[in-house]
C-alpha atoms as a PDB file:
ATOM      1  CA  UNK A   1       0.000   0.000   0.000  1.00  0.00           C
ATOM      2  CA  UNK A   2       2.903   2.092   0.188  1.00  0.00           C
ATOM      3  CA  UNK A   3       2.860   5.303   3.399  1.00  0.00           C
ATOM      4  CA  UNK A   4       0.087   5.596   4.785  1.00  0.00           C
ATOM      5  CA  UNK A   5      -2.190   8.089   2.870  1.00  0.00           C
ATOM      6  CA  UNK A   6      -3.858  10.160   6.086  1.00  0.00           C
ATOM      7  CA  UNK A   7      -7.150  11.249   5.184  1.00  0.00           C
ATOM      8  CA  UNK A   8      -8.990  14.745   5.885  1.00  0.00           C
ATOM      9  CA  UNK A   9     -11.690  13.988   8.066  1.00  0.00           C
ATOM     10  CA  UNK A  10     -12.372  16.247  11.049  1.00  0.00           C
ATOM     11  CA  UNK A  11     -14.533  14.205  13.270  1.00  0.00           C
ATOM     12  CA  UNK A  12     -15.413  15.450  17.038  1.00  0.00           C
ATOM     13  CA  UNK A  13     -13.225  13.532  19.626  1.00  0.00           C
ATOM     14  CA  UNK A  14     -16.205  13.818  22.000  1.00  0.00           C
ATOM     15  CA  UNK A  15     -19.934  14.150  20.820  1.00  0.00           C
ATOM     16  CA  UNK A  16     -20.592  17.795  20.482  1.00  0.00           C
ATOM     17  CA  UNK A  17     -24.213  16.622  21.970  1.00  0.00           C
ATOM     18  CA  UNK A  18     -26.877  18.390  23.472  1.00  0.00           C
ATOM     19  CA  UNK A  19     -29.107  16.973  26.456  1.00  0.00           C
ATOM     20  CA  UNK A  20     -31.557  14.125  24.767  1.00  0.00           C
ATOM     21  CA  UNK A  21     -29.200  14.310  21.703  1.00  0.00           C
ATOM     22  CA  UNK A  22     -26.426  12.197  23.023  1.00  0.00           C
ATOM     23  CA  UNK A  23     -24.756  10.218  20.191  1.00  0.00           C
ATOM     24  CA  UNK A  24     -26.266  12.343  17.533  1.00  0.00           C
ATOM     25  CA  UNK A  25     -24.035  14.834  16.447  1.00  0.00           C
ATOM     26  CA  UNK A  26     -20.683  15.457  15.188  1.00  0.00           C
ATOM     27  CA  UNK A  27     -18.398  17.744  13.515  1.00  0.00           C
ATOM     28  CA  UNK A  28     -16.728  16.466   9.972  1.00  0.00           C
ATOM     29  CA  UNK A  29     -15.149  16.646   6.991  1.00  0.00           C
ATOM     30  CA  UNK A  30     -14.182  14.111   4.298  1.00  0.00           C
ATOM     31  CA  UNK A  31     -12.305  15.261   2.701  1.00  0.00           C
ATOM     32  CA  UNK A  32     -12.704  19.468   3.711  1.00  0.00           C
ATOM     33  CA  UNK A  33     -10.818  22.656   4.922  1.00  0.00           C
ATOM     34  CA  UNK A  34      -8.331  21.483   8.146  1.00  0.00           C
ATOM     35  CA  UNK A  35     -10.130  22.973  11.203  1.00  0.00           C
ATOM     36  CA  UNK A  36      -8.513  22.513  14.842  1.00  0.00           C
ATOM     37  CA  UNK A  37     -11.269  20.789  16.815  1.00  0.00           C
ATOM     38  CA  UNK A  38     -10.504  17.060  16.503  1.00  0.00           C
ATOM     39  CA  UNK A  39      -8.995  13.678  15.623  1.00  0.00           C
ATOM     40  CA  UNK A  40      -8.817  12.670  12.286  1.00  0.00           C
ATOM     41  CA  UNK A  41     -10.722   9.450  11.498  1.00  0.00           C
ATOM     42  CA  UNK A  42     -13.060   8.292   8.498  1.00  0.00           C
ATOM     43  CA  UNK A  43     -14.560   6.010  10.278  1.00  0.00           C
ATOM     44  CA  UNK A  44     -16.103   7.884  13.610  1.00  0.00           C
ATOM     45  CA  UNK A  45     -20.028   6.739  14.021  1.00  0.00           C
ATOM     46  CA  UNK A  46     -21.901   9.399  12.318  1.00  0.00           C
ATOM     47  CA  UNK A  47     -19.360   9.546   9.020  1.00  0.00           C
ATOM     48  CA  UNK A  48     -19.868   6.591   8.650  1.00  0.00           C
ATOM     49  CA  UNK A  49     -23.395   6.074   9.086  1.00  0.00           C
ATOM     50  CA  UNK A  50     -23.743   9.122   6.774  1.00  0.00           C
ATOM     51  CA  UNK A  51     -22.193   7.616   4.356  1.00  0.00           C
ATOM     52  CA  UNK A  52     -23.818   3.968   5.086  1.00  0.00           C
ATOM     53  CA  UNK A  53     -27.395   6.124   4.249  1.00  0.00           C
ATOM     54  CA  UNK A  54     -25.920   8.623   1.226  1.00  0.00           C
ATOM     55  CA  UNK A  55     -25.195   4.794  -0.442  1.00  0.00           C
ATOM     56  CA  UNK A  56     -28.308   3.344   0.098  1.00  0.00           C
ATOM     57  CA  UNK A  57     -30.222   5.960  -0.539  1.00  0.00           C
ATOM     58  CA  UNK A  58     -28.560   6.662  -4.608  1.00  0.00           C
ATOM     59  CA  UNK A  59     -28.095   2.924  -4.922  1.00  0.00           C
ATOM     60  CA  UNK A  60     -31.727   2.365  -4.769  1.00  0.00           C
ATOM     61  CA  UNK A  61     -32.551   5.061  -7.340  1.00  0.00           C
ATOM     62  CA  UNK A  62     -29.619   4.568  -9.410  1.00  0.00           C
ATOM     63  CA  UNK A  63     -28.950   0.891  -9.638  1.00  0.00           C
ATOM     64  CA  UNK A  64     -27.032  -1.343 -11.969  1.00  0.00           C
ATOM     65  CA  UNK A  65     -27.226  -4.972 -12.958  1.00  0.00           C
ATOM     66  CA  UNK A  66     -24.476  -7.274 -11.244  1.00  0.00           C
ATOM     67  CA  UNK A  67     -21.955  -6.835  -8.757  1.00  0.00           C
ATOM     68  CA  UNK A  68     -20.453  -3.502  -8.294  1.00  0.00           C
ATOM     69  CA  UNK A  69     -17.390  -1.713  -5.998  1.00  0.00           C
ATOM     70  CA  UNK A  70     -17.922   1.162  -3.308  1.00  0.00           C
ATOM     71  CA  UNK A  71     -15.051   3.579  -2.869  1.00  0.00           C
ATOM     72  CA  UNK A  72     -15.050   5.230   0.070  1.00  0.00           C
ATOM     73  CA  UNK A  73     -13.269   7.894   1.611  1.00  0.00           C
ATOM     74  CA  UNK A  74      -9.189   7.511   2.088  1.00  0.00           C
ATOM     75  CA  UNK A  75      -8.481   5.957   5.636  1.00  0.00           C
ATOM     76  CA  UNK A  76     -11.924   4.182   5.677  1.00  0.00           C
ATOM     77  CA  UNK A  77     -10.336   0.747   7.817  1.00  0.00           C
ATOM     78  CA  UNK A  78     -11.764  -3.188   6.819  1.00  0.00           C
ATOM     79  CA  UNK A  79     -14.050  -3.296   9.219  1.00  0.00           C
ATOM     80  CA  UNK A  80     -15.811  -0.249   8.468  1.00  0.00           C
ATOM     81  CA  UNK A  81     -16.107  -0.890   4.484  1.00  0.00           C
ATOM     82  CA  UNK A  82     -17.235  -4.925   5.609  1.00  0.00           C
ATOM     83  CA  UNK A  83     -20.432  -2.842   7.536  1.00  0.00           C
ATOM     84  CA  UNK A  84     -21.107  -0.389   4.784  1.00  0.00           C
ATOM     85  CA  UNK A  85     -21.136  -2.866   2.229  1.00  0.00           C
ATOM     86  CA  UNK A  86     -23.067  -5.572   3.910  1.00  0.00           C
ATOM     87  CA  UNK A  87     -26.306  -2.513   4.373  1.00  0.00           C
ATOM     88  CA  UNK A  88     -26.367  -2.676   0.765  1.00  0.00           C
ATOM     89  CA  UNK A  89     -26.949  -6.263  -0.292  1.00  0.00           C
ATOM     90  CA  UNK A  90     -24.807  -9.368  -1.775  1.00  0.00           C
ATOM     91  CA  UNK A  91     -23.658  -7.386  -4.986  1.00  0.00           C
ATOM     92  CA  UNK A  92     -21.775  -4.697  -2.907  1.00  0.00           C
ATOM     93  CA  UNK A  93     -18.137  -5.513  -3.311  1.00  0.00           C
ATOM     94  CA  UNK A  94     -14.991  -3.860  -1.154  1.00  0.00           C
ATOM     95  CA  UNK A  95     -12.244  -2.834  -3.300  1.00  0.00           C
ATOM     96  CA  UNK A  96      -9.213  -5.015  -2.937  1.00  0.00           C
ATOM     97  CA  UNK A  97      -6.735  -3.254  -5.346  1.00  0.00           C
ATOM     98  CA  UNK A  98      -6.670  -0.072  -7.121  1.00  0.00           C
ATOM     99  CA  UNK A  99      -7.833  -1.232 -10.553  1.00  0.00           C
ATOM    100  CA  UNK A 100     -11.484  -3.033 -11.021  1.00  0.00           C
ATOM    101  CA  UNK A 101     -13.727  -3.401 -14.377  1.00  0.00           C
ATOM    102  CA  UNK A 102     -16.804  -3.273 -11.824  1.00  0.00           C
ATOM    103  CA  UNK A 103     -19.073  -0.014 -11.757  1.00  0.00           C
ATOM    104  CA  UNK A 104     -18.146   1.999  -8.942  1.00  0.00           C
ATOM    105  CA  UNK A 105     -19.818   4.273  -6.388  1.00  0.00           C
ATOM    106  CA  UNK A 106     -17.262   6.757  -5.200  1.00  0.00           C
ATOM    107  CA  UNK A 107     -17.632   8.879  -1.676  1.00  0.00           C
ATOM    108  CA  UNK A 108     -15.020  12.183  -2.101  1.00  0.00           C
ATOM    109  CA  UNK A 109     -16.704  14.262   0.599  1.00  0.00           C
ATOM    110  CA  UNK A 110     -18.576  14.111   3.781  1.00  0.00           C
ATOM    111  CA  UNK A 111     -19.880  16.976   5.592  1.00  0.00           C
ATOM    112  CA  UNK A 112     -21.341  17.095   8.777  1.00  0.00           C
ATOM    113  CA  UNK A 113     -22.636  20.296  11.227  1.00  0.00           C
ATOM    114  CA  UNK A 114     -24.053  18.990  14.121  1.00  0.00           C
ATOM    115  CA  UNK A 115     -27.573  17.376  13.101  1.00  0.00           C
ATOM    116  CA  UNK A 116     -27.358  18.567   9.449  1.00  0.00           C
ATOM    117  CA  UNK A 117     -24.989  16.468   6.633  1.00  0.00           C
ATOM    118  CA  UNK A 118     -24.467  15.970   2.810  1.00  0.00           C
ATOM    119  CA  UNK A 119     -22.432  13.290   1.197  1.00  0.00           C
ATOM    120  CA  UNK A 120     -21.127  13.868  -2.338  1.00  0.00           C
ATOM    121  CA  UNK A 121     -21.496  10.674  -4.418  1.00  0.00           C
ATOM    122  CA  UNK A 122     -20.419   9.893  -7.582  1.00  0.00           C
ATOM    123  CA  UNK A 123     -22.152   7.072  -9.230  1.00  0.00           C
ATOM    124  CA  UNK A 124     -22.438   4.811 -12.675  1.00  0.00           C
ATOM    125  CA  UNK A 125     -25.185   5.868 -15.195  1.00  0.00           C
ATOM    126  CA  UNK A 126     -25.413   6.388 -18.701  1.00  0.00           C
ATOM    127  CA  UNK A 127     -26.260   8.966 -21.047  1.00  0.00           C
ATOM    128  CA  UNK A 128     -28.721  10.030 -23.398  1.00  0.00           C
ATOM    129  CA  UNK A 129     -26.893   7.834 -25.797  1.00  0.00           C
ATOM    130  CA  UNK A 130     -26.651   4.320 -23.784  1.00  0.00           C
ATOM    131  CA  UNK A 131     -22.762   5.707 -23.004  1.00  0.00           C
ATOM    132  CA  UNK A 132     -21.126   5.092 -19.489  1.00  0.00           C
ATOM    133  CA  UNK A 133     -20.784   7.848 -17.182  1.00  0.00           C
ATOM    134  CA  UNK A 134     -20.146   8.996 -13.949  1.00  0.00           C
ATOM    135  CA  UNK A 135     -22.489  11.401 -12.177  1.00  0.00           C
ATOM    136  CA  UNK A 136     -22.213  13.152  -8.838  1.00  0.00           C
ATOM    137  CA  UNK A 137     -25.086  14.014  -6.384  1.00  0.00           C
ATOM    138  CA  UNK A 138     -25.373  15.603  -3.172  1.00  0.00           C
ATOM    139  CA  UNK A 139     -27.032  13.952  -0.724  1.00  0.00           C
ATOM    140  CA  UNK A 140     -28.974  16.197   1.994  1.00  0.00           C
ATOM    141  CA  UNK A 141     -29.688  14.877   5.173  1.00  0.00           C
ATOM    142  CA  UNK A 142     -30.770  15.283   8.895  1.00  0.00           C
ATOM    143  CA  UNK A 143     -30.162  13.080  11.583  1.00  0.00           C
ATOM    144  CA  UNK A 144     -31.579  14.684  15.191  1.00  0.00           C
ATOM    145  CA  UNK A 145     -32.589  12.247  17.542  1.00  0.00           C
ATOM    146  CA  UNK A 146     -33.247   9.694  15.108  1.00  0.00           C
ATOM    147  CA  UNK A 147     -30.564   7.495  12.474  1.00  0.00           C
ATOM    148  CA  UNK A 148     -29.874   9.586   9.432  1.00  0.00           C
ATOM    149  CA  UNK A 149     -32.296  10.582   6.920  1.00  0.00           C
ATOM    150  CA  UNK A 150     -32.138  12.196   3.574  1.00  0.00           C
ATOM    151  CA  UNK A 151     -34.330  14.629   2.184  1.00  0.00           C
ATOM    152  CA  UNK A 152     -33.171  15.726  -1.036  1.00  0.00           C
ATOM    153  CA  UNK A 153     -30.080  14.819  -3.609  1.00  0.00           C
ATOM    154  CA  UNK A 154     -28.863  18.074  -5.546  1.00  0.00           C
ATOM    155  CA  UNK A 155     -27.515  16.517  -8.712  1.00  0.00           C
ATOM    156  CA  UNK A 156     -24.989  18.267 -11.123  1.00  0.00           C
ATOM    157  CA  UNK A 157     -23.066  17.695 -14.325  1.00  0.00           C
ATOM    158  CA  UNK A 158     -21.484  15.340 -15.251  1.00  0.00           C
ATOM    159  CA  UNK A 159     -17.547  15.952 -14.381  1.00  0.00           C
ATOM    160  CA  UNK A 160     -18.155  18.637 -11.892  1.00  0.00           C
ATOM    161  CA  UNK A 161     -18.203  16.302  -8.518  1.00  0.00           C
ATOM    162  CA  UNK A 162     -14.324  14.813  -9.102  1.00  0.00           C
ATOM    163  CA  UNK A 163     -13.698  11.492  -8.730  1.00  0.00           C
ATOM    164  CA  UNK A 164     -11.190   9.955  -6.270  1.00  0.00           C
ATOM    165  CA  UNK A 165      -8.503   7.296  -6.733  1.00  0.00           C
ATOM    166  CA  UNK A 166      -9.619   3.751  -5.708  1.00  0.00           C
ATOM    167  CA  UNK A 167      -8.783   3.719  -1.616  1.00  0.00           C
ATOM    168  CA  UNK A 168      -8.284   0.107  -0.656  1.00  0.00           C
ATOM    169  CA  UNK A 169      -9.193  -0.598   3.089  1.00  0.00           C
ATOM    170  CA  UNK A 170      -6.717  -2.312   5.085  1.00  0.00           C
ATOM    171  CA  UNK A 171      -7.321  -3.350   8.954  1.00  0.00           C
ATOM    172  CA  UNK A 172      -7.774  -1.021  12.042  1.00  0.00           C
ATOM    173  CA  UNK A 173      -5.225  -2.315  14.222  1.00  0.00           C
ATOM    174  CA  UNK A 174      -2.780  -1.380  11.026  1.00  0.00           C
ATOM    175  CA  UNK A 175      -4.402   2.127  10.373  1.00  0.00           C
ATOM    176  CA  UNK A 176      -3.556   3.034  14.122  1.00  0.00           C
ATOM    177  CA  UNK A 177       0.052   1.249  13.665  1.00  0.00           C
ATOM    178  CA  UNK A 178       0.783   3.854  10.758  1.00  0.00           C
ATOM    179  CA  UNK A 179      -1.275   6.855  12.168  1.00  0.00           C
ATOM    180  CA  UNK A 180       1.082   6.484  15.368  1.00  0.00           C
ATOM    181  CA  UNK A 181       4.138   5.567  13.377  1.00  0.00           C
ATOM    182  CA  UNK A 182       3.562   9.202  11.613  1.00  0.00           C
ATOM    183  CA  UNK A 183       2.686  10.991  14.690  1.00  0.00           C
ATOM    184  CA  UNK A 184       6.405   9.325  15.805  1.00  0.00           C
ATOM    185  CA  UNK A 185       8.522  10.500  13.231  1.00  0.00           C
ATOM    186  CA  UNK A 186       6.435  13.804  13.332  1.00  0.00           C
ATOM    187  CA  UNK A 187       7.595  14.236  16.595  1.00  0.00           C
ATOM    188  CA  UNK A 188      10.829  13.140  16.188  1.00  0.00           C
ATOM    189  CA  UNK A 189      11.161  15.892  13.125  1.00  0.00           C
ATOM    190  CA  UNK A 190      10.110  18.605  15.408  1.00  0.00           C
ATOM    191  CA  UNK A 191      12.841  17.109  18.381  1.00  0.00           C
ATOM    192  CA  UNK A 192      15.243  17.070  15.606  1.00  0.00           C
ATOM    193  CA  UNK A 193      14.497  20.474  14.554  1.00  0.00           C
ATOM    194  CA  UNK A 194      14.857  22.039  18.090  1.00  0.00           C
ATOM    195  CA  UNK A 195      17.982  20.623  18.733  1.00  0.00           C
ATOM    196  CA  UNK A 196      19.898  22.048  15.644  1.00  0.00           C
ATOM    197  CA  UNK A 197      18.735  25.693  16.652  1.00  0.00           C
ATOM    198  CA  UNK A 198      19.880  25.356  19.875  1.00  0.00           C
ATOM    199  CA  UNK A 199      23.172  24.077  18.573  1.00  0.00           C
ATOM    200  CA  UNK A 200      23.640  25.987  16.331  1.00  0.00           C
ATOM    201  CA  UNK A 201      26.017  28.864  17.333  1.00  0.00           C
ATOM    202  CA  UNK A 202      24.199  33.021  17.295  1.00  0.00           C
ATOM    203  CA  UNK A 203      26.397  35.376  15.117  1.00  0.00           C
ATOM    204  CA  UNK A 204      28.525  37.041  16.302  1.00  0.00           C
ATOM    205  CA  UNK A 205      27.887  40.841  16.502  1.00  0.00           C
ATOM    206  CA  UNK A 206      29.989  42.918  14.040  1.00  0.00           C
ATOM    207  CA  UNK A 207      32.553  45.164  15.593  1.00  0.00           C
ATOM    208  CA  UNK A 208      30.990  48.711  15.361  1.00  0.00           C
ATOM    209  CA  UNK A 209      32.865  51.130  12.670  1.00  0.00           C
ATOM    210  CA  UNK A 210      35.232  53.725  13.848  1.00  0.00           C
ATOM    211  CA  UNK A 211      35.067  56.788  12.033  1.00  0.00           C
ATOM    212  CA  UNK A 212      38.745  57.919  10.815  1.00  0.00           C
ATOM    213  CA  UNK A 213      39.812  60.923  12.380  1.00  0.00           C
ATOM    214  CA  UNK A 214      39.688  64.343  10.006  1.00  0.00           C
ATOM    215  CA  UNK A 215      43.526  65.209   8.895  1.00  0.00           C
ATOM    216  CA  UNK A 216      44.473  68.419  10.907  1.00  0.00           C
ATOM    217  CA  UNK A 217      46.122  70.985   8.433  1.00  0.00           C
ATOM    218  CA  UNK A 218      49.616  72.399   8.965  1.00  0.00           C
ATOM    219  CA  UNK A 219      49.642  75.546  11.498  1.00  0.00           C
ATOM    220  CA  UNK A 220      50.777  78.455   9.164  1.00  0.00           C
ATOM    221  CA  UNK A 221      54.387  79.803  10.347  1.00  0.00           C
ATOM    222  CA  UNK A 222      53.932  83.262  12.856  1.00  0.00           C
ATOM    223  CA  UNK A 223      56.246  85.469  11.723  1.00  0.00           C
ATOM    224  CA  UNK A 224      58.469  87.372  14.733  1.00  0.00           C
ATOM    225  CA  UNK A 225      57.340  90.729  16.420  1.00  0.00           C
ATOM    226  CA  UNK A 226      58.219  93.617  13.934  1.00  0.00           C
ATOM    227  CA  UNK A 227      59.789  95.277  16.482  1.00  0.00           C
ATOM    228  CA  UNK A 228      62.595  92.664  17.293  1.00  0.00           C
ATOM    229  CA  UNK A 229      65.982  94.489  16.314  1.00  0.00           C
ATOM    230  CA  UNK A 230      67.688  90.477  15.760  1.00  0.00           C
ATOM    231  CA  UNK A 231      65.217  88.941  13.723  1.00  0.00           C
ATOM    232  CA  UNK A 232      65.244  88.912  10.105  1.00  0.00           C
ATOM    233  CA  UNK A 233      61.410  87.707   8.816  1.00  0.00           C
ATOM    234  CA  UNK A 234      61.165  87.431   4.900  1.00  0.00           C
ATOM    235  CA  UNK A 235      59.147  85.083   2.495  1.00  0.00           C
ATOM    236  CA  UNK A 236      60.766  81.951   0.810  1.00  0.00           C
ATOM    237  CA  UNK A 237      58.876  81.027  -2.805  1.00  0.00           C
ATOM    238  CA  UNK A 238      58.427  77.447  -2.348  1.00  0.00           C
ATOM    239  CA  UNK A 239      60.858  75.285  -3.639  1.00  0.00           C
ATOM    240  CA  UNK A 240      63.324  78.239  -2.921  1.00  0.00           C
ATOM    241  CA  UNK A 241      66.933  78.410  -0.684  1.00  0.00           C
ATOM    242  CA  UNK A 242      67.774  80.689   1.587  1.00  0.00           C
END
């Protein structure tokens, strides 16, 4: 499977519940902008169960004949995709590699505010002219005190919902091995980090400039007192003897 490919999902830690709503509300996104509330994990209760009833709900309208694959979000463990698949009957299948000639319903985002929620699914159909296409709708739905239930899909163009790579789902116990194996060498990075600044040496300050001192110009020569009877004063030309 190569490193561990950590999907976005913001999921509450806790229940962000309300009294009589225990259980019933969360706080995600699959994949969505990063937001600094909680864990990361595709397959908390109500994504999952939001994405369990977006899949039933445009399977039944928008079926196809035979067996067919269900992509789900990126992180989405075994045991999660074994439940999922299992709600929607014998010719649900669970992705074992990356490439598949089976139709595929593909999950790329979850959203979820408290009681409200909207899956984006994209899903095998065919146009005007018999040809095979992908589709995307988004599913609308409410959960309250009760499981979730939709109450409208808003359906668009083809090509405008993307489509994600094939995720294959791989075991808990090993999604939590390689979560904590990158939260480990995250940490170690940041150790690593703090050590080289703190040895590495501070520059040293540069010796402030001294300013040259101004030349001083020769003092011109005094000539003697006029009145003194022994001194001679006259002017030499320069360059010239006595």
């Amino acid at each position: 499977m190569g490193a561990f490919r950590l999907v976005s999902v913001i999921a509450a830690a806790g229940m962000l519940g309300l009294p009589g709503l225990t259980g019933c509300t969360s706080y995600t996104n699959v994949p969505g902008p990063d937001a600094a509330i909680a864990m990361q994990d595709p397959n908390a209760r109500q994504a999952s169960r939001a994405v369990q009833a977006a899949l039933e709900w445009t399977v039944r309208r928008h079926p196809v004949d035979g067996p067919f694959l269900i992509n789900l979000p990126v992180g989405t463990s075994t045991e999660t995709a074994t439940t999922i698949a299992e709600s929607l009957g014998p010719m649900a299948r669970v992705p074992d590699s990356q490439s598949t000639d089976l139709p595929v319903y593909h999950i790329p985002r979850v959203w979820i505010r408290m009681s409200d929620g909207k899956v984006d699914v994209v899903y095998p159909t065919k146009d005007g002219l018999g040809r095979e296409i992908d589709r995307g709708v988004t599913v609308w739905m409410n959960a309250g005190v009760r499981p979730w239930r939709v109450s409208r899909g808003q359906y668009w163009s083809p090509g405008t919902v993307p489509v994600p790579e094939i995720w294959v789902p791989i075991p808990a116990e090993e999604l939590r091995a390689q979560a904590e194996a990158e939260r480990a060498a995250a940490r170690e990075a940041r150790q690593a980090a703090a050590t080289e600044r703190r040895a590495r040496p501070e520059p040293a300050e540069p010796a402030p400039e001294r300013d040259e001192p101004e030349p001083r110009p020769a003092p011109e020569p005094v000539p003697p007192p006029a009145d003194d009877p022994g001194t001679v004063y006259r002017e030499v030309p320069p360059g010239g003897g006595d």
